[in-house]
Protein backbone atom coordinates (compact mmCIF):
# COMPACT_ATOMS: atom_id res chain seq x y z
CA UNK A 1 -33.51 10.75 -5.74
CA UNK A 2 -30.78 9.77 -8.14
CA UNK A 3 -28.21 6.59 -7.03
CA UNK A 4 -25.85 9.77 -7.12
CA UNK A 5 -27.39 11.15 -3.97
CA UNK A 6 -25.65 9.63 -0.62
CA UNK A 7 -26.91 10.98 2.84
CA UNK A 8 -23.31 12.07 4.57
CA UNK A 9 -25.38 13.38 8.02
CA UNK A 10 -27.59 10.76 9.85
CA UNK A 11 -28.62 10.01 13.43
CA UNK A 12 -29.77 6.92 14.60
CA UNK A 13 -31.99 6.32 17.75
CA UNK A 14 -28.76 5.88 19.11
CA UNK A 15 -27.75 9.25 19.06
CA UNK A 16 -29.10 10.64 21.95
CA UNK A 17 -31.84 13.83 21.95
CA UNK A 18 -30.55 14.43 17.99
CA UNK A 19 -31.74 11.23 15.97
CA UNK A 20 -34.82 9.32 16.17
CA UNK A 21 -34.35 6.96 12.81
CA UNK A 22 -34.44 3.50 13.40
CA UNK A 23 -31.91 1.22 11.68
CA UNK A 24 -34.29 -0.98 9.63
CA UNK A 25 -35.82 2.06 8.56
CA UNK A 26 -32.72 3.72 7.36
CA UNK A 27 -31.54 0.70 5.49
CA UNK A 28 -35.01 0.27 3.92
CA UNK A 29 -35.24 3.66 2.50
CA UNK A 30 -31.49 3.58 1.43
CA UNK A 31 -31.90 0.28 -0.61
CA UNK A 32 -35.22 1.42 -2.10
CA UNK A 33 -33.91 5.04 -2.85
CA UNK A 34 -30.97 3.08 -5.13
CA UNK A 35 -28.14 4.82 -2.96
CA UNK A 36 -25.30 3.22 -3.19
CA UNK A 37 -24.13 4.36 0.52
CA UNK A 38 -25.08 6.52 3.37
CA UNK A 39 -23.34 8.51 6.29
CA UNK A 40 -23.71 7.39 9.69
CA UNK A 41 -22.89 10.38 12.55
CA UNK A 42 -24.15 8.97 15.81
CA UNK A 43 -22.87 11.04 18.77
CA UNK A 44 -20.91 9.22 21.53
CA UNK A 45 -21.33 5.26 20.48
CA UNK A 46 -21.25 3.36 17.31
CA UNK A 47 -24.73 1.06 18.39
CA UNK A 48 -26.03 2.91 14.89
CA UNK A 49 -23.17 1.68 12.89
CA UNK A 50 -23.29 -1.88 14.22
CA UNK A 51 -27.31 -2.55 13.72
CA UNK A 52 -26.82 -1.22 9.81
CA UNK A 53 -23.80 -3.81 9.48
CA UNK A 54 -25.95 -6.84 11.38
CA UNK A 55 -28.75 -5.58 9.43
CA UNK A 56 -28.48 -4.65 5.74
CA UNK A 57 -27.40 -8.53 4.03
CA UNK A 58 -30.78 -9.51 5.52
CA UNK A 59 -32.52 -6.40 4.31
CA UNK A 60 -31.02 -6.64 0.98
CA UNK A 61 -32.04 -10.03 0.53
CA UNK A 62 -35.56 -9.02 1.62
CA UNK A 63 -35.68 -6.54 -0.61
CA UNK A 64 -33.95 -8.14 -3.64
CA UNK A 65 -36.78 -10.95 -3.04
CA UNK A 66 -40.19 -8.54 -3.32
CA UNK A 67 -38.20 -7.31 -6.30
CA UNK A 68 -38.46 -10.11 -8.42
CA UNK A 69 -42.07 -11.62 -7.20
CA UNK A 70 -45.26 -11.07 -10.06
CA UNK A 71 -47.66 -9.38 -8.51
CA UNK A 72 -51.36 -10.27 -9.08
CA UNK A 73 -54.36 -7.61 -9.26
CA UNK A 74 -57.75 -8.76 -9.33
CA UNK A 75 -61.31 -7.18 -9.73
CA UNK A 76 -63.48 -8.99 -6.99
CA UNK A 77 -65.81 -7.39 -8.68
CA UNK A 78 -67.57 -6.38 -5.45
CA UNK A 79 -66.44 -4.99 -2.44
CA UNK A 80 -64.36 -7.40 -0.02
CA UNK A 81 -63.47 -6.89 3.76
CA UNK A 82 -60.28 -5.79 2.86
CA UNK A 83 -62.31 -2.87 1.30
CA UNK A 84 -64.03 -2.22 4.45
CA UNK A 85 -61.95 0.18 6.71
CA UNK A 86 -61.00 2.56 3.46
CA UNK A 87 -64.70 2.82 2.84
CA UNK A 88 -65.00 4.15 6.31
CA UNK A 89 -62.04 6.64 6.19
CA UNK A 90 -63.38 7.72 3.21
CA UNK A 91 -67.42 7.61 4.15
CA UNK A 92 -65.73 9.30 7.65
CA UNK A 93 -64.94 12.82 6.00
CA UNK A 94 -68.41 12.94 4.79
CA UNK A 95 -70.53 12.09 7.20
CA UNK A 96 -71.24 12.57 11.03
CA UNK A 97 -71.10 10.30 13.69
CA UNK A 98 -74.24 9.57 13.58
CA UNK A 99 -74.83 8.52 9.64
CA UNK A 100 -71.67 6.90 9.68
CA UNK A 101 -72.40 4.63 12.42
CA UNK A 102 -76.00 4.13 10.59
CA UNK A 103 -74.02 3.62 6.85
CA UNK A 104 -71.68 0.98 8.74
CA UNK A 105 -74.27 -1.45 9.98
CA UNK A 106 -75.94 -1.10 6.57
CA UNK A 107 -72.61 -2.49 5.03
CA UNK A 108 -71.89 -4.60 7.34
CA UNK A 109 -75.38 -6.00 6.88
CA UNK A 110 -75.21 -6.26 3.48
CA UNK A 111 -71.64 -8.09 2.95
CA UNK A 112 -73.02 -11.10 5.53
CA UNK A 113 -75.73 -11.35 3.12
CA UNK A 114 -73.22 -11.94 0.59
C-alpha cells in the first residue's frame, strides 16, 4: 500500500456486532502502512475515536524508535533454545506423535550436553 491509500470505513471494538479491530492495532498498521490518515465510523459512540487520539503520539514514538535502532544478526553457529519450538513446528508436519515425542527428548538431550 502506497501513503496515497487512506482507509475512509473502519470499526473499532467499539462498534458494536460490526467491528472487532482494536485501537493499538489500527494505529500500528496505519503508521507502518505509511498512511498519512484513516477513517474512523464507529456506530453509536466515539470510544474508537478517543483511544486513536490518547493513543497514536505514544505509538508514533514507539514506532519512530524501532525505526532508527541497528539491528544485529548473528550465526550461533549451532542451534540455540530460541531455535527450539520452530524445530518442532517444523519436525511436527513430518512426523507422528510418537517420533516426535522420541526426536524431542533426543534434542533436548543433546543441547544440555552442550
Amino acid at each position: 500500500m502506497s501513503s496515497d491509500f487512506v482507509h475512509l470505513h473502519l470499526h473499532t471494538q467499539y462498534s458494536l456486532l460490526d467491528g472487532a479491530n482494536r485501537t493499538k492495532d489500527l494505529i500500528e498498521h496505519v503508521l507502518k502502512s505509511g498512511m498519512s490518515a484513516m477513517a474512523v465510523t464507529d456506530h453509536g459512540n466515539m470510544f474508537g475515536a478517543f483511544d486513536i487520539q490518547m493513543e497514536l503520539p505514544r505509538m508514533r514514538e514507539a514506532l519512530e524508535r524501532i525505526q532508527v535502532q541497528r539491528k544485529v544478526l548473528k550465526d550461533p553457529g549451532k542451534f540455540t533454545p530460541f531455535a527450539f519450538p520452530i524445530i518442532v513446528d517444523r519436525l511436527r508436519e513430518k512426523l507422528g506423535s510418537e517420533q516426535l515425542e522420541d526426536r524431542i527428548r533426543k534434542m533436548t538431550e543433546r543441547l544440555e550436553k552442550g
